[in-house]
C-alpha atoms as a PDB file:
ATOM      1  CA  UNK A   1     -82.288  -3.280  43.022  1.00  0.00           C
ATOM      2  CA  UNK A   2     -82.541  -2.906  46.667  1.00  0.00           C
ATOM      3  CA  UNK A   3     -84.983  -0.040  48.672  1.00  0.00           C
ATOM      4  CA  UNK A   4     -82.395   1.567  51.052  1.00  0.00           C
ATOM      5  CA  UNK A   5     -83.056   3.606  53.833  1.00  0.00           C
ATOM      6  CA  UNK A   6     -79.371   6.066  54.028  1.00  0.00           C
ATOM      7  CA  UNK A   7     -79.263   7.309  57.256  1.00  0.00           C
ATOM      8  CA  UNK A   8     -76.205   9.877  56.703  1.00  0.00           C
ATOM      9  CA  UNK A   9     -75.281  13.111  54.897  1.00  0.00           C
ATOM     10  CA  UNK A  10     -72.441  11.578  53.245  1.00  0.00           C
ATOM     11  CA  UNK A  11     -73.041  11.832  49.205  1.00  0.00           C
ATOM     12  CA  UNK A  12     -69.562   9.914  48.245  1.00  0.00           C
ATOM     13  CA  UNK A  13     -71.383   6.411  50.063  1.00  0.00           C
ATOM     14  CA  UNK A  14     -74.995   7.665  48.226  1.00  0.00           C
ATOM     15  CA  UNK A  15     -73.937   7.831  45.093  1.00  0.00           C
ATOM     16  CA  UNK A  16     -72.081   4.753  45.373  1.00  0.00           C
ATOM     17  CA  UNK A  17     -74.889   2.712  46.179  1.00  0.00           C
ATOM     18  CA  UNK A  18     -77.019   5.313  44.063  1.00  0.00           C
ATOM     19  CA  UNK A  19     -74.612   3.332  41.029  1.00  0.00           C
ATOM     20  CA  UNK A  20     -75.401  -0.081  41.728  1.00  0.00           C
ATOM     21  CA  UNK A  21     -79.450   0.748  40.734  1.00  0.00           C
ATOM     22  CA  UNK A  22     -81.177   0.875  44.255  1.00  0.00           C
ATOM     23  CA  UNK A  23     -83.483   3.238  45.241  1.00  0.00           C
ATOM     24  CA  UNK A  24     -82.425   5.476  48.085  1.00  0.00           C
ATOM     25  CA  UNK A  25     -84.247   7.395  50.962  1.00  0.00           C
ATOM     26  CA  UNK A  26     -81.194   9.958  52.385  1.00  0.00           C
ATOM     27  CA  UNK A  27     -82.541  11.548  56.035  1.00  0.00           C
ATOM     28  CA  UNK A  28     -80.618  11.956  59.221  1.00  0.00           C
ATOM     29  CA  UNK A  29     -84.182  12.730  60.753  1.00  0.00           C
ATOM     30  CA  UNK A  30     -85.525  10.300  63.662  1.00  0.00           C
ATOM     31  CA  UNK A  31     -87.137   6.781  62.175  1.00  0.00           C
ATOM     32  CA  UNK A  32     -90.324   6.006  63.186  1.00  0.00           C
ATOM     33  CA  UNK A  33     -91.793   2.182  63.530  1.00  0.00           C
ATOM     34  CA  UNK A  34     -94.671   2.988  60.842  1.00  0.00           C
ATOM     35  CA  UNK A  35     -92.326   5.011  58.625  1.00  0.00           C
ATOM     36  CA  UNK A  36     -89.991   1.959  57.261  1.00  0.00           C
ATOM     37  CA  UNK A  37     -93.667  -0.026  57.584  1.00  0.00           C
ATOM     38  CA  UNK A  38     -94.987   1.931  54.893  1.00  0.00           C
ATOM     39  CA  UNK A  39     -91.682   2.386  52.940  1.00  0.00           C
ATOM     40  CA  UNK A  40     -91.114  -1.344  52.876  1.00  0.00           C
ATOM     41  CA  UNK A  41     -87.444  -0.690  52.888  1.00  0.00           C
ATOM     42  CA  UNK A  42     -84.552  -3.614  51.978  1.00  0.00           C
ATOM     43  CA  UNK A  43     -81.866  -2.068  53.650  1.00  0.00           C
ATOM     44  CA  UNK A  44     -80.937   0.988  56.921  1.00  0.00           C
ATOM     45  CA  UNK A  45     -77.409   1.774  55.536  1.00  0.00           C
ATOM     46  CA  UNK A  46     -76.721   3.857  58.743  1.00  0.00           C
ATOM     47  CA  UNK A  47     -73.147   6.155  58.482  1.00  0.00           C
ATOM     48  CA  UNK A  48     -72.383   9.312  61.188  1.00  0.00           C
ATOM     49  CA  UNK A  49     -76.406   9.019  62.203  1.00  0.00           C
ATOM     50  CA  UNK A  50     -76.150  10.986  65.330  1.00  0.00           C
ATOM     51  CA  UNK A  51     -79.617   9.317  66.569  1.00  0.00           C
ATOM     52  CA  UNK A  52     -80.507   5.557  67.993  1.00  0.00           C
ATOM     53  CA  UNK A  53     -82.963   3.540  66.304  1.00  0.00           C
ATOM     54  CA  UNK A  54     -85.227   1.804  68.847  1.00  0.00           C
ATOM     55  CA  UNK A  55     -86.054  -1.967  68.629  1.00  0.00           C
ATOM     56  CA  UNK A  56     -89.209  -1.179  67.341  1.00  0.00           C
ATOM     57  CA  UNK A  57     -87.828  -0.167  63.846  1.00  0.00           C
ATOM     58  CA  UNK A  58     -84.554  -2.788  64.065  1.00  0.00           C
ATOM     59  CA  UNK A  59     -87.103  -5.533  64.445  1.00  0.00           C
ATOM     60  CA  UNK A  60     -88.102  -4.843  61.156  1.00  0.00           C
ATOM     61  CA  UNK A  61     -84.462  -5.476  59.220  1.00  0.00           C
ATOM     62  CA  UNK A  62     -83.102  -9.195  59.786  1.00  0.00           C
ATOM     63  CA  UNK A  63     -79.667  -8.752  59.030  1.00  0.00           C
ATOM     64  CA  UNK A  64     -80.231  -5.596  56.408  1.00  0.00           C
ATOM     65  CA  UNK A  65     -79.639  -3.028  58.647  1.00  0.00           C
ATOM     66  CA  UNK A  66     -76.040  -2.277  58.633  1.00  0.00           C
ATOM     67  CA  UNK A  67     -73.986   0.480  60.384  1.00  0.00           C
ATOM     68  CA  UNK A  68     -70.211   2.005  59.687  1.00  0.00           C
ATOM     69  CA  UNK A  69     -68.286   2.763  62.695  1.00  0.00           C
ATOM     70  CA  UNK A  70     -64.721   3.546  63.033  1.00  0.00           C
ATOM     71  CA  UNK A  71     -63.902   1.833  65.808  1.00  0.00           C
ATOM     72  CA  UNK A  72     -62.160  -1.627  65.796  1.00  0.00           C
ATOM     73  CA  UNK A  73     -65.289  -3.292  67.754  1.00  0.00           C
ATOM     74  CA  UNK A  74     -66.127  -3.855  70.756  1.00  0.00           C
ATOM     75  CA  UNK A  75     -63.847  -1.374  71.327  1.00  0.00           C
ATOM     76  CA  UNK A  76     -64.553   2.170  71.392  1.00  0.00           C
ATOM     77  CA  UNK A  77     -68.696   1.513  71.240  1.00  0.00           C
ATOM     78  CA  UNK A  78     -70.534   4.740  71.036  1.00  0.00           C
ATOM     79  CA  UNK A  79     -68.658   8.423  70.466  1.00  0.00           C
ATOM     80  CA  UNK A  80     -65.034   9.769  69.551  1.00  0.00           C
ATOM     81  CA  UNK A  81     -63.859   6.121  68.817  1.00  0.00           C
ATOM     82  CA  UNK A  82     -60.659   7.983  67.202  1.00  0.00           C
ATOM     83  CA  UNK A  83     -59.661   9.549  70.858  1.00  0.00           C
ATOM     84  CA  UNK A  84     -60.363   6.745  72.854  1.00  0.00           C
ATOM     85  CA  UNK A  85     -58.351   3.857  71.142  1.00  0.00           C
ATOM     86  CA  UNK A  86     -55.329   6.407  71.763  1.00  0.00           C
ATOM     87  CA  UNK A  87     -56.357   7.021  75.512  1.00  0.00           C
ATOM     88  CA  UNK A  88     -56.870   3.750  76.511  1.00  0.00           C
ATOM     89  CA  UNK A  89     -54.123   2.055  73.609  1.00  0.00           C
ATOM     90  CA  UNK A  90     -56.660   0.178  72.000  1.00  0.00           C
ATOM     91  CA  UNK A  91     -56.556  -1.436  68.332  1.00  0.00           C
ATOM     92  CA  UNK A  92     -57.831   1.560  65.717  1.00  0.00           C
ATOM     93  CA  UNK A  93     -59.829   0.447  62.982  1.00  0.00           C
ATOM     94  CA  UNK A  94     -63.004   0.284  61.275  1.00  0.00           C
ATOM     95  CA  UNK A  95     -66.092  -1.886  61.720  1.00  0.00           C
ATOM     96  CA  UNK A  96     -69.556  -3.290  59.584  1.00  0.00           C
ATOM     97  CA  UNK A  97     -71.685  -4.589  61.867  1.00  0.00           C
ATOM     98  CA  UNK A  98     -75.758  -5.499  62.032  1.00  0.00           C
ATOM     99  CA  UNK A  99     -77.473  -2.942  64.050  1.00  0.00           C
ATOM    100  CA  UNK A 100     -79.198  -4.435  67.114  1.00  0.00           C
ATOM    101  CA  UNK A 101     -80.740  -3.156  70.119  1.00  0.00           C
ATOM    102  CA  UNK A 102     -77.339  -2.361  72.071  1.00  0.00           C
ATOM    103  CA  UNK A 103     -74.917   0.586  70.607  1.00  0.00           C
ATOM    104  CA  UNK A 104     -72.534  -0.640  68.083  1.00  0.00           C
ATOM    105  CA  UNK A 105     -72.980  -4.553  69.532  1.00  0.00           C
ATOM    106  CA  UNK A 106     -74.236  -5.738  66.814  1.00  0.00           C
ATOM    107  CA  UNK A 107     -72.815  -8.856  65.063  1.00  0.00           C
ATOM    108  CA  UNK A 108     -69.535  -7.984  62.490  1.00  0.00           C
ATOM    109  CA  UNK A 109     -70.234  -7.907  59.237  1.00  0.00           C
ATOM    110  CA  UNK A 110     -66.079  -6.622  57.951  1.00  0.00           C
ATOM    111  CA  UNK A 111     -63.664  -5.294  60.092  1.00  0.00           C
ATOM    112  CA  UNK A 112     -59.912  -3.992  59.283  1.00  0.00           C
ATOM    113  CA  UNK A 113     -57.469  -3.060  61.920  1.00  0.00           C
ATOM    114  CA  UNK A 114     -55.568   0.731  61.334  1.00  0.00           C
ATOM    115  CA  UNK A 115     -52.351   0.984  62.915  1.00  0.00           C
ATOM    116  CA  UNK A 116     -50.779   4.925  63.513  1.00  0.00           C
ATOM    117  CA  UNK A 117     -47.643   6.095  64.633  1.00  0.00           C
ATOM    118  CA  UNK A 118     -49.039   8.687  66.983  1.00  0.00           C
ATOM    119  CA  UNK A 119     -45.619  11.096  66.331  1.00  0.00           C
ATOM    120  CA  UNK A 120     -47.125  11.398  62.833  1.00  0.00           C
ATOM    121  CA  UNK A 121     -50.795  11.805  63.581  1.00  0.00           C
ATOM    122  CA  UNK A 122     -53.109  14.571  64.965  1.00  0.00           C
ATOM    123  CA  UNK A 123     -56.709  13.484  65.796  1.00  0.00           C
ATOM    124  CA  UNK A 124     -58.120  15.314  62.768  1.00  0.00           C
ATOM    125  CA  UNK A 125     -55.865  13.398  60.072  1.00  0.00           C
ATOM    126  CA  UNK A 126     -56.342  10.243  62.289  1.00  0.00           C
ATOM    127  CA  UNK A 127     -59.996  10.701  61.797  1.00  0.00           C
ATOM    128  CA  UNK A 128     -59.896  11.312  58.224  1.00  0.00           C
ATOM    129  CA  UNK A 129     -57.866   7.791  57.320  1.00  0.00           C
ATOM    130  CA  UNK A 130     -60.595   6.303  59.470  1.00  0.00           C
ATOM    131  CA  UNK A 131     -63.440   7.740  57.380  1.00  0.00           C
ATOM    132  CA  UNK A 132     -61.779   6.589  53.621  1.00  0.00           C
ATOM    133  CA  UNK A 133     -60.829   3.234  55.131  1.00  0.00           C
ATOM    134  CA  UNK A 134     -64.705   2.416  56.173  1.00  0.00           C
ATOM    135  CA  UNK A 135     -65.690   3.837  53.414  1.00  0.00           C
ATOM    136  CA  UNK A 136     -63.523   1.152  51.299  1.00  0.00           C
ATOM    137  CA  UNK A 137     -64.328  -1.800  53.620  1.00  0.00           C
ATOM    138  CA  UNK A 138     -68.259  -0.681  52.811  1.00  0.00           C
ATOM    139  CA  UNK A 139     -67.609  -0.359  48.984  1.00  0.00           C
ATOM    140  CA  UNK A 140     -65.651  -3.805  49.004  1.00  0.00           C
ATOM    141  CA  UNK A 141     -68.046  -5.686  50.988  1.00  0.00           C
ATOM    142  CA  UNK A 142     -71.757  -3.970  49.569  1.00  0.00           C
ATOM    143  CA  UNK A 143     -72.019  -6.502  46.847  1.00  0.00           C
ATOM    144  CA  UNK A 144     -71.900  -9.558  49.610  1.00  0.00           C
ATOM    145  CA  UNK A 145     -73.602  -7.502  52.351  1.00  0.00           C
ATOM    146  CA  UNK A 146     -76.952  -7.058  49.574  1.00  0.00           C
ATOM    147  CA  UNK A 147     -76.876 -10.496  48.603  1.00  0.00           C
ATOM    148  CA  UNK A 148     -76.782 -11.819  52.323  1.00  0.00           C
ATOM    149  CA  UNK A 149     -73.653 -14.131  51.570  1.00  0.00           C
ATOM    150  CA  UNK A 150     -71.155 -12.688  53.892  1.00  0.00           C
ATOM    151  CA  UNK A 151     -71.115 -14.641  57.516  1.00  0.00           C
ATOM    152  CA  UNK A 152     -71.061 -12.919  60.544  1.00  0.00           C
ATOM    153  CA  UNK A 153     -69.276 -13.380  63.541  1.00  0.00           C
ATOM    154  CA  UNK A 154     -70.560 -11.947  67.278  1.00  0.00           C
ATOM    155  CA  UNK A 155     -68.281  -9.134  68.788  1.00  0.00           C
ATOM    156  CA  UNK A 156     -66.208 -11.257  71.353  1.00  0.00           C
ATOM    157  CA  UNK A 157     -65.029  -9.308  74.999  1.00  0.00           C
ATOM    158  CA  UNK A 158     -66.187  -6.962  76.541  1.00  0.00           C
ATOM    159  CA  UNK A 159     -64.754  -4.172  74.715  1.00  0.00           C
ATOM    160  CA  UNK A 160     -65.853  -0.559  75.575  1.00  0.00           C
ATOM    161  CA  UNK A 161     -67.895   2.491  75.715  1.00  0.00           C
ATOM    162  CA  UNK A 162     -68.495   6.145  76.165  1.00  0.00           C
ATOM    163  CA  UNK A 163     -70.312   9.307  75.867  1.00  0.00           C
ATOM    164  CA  UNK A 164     -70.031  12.869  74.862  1.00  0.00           C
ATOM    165  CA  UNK A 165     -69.912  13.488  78.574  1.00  0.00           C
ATOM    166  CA  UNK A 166     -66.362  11.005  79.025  1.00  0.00           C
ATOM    167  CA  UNK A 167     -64.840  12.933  76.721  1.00  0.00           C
ATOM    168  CA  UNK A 168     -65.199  16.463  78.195  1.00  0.00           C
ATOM    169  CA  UNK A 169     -62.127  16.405  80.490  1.00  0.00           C
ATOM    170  CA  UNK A 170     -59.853  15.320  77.288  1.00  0.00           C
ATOM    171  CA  UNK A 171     -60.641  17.666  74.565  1.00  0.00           C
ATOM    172  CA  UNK A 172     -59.249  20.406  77.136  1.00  0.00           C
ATOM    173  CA  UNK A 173     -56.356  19.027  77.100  1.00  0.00           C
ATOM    174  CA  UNK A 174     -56.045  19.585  73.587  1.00  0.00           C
ATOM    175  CA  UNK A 175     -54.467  22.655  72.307  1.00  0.00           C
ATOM    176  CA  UNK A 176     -55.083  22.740  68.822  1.00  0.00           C
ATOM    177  CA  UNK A 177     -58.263  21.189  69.171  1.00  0.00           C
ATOM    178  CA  UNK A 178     -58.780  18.071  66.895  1.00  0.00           C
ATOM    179  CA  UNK A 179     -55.448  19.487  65.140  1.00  0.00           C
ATOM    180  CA  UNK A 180     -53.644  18.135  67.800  1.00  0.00           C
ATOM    181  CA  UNK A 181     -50.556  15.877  67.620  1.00  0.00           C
ATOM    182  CA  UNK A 182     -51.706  12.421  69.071  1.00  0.00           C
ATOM    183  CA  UNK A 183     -47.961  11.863  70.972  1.00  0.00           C
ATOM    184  CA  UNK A 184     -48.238  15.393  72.231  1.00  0.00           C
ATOM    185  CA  UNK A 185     -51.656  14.941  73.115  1.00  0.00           C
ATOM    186  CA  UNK A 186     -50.458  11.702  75.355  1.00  0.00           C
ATOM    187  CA  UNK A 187     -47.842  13.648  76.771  1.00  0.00           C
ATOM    188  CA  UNK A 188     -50.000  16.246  78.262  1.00  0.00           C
ATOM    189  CA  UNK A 189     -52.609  13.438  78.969  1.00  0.00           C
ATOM    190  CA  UNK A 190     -49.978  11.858  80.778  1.00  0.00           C
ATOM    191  CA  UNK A 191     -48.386  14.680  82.504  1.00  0.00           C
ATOM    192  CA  UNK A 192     -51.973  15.564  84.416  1.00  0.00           C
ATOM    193  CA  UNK A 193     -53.156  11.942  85.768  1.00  0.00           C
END
């Protein structure tokens, strides 16, 4: 049984690991140093946590605090990894990694590699295949991520990042929102550089 700090709203992932007997803490509050102190927690399982955990509580998790991001890393660091791997053509796909003091640089824990045909895909249903497949990759891996037998490997290249801010000057170029069609989406995109 492991003491897990779950630092998302998602219940399919909590109950999950709520299954395999550990004892969970579910917040998307901030984390302070003397909070996981006290707690004495095993694990930060850290899923759509809209907040950055400072060094000062990281220092605390040698290779037990884990984050899901669906981005194929180093690509796509930070927010709306979805729209950017289609903006700049970059490899979709979901990422494990070890949480460390720079955004989503942490070393890879699992990784798998999403390929769309943008003609059949808006952002939103893009999205959603995103969120089941790093999901899976989680679920598949969790048994070798608590025991501390999977290996590693560093993020190689420089890869990529952005903001909320990078992203302003896209989104109004989609009609339909997030319901957009990606290949209509790079049309438009196109049409206006």
């Amino acid at each position: 049984m492991a003491k897990i700090l779950y630092l998302s709203n998602d219940e399919e992932l909590f109950e999950f690991l709520k299954s395999d007997n550990n004892e969970l803490v579910q917040t998307m509050d901030d984390i302070s140093e003397n909070f996981v102190k006290n707690e004495k927690f095993d694990f930060i399982i850290s899923y759509r946590y809209l907040r950055i955990l400072k060094e000062d509580v990281l220092r605390h998790f040698n290779q037990s605090a884990i984050n899901l991001h669906i981005s194929f890393l180093p690509y796509n660091r930070g927010v709306y990894p979805n729209l950017w791997s289609f903006v700049e053509n970059t490899p979709n796909g979901v990422s494990i990694h070890y949480m460390s003091a720079g955004l989503d640089k942490g070393d890879i824990i699992a990784q798998k590699q999403i390929v769309f045909n943008p003609e059949n895909e808006t952002f939103l249903s893009s999205y959603n295949t995103l969120q089941s497949e790093i999901k899976g990759l989680f679920k598949k891996n969790w048994l070798k991520i608590k025991n501390k037998t999977i290996k590693p490997k560093a993020q190689i290249g420089i890869g990529s990042y952005h903001r909320y801010s990078d992203a302003d000057y896209l989104l109004s170029l989609m009609p339909n929102g997030w319901d957009t069609n990606v290949a209509e989406f790079l049309e438009i995109l196109n049409k206006n550089r």
